[in-house]
Protein backbone atom coordinates (compact mmCIF):
# COMPACT_ATOMS: atom_id res chain seq x y z
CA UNK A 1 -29.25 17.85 22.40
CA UNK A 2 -28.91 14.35 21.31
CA UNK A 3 -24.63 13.78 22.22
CA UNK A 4 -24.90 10.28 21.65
CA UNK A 5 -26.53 10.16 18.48
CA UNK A 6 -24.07 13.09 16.89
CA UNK A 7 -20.77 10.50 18.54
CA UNK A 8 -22.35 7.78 16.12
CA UNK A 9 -22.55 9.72 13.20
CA UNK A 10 -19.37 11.36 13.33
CA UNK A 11 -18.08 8.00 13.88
CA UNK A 12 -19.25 6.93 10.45
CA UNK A 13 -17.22 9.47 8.63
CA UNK A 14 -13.97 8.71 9.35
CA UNK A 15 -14.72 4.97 8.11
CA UNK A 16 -12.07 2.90 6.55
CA UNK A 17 -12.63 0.26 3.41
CA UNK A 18 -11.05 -1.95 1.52
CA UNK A 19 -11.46 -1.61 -2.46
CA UNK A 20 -12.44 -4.61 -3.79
CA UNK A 21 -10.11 -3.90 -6.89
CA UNK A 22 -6.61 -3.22 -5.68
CA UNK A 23 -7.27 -4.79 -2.07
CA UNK A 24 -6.20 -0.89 -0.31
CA UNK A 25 -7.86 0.03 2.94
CA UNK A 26 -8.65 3.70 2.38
CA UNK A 27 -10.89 6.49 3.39
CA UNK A 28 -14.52 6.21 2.70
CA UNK A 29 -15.40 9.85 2.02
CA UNK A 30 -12.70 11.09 0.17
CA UNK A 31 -11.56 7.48 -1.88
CA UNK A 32 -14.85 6.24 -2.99
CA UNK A 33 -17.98 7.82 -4.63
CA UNK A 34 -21.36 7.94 -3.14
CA UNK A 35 -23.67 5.73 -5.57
CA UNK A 36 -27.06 5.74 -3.56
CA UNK A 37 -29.10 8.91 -0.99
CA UNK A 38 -28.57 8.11 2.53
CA UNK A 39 -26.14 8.67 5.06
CA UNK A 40 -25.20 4.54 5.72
CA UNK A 41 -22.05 2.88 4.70
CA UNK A 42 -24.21 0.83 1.95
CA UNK A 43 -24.75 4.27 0.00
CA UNK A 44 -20.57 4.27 -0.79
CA UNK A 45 -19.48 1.65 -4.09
CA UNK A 46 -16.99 -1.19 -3.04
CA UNK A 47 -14.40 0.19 -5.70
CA UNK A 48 -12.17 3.12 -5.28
CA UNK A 49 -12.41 6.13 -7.32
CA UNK A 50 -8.75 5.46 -9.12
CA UNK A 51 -10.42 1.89 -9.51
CA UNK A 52 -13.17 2.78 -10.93
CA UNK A 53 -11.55 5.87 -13.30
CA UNK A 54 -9.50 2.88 -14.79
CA UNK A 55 -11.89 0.84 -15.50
CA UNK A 56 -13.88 3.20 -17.36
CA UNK A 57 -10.87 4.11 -19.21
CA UNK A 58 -9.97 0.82 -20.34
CA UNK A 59 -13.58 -0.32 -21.28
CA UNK A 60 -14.44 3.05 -23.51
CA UNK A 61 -15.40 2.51 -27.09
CA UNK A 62 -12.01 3.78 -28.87
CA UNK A 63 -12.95 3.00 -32.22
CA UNK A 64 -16.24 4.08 -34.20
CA UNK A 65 -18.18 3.10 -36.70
CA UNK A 66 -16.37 5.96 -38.97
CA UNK A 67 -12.94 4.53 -37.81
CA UNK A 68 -13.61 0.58 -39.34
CA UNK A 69 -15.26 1.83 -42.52
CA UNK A 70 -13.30 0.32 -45.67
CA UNK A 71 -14.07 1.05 -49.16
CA UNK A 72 -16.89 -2.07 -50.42
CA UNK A 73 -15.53 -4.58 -52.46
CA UNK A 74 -17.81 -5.05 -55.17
């Protein structure tokens, strides 16, 4: 068995980053979401998953078309 190889990769798990959005260090596995296949730390986004739940929030469409129609002034 391969000892060395399994030390690196466990290694990689526990990783720390810091969100580019609030500027916390936090866990990679469990604070950010996995955007690409692969096992590397490039496959993780740069913004936390609070971050990124925010943004999405604040950025949704709240009004419709339906919501803004007025009765036509002819």
């Amino acid at each position: 068995m391969d000892l060395d190889g399994q030390l690196k990769l466990s290694h990689l798990l526990f990783k720390e980053r810091v969100c580019r959005t609030c500027g916390q260090e936090k866990n990679l596995m469990e604070h950010f979401y996995r955007i690409r296949r692969g096992s590397g730390l490039s496959s993780y986004s740069y913004e936390c998953k609070d971050c990124t739940k925010k943004r999405v929030v604040l950025n949704r469409m709240t009004s419709t078309v339906l919501n803004k129609w007025e009765y036509p002034d002819w």
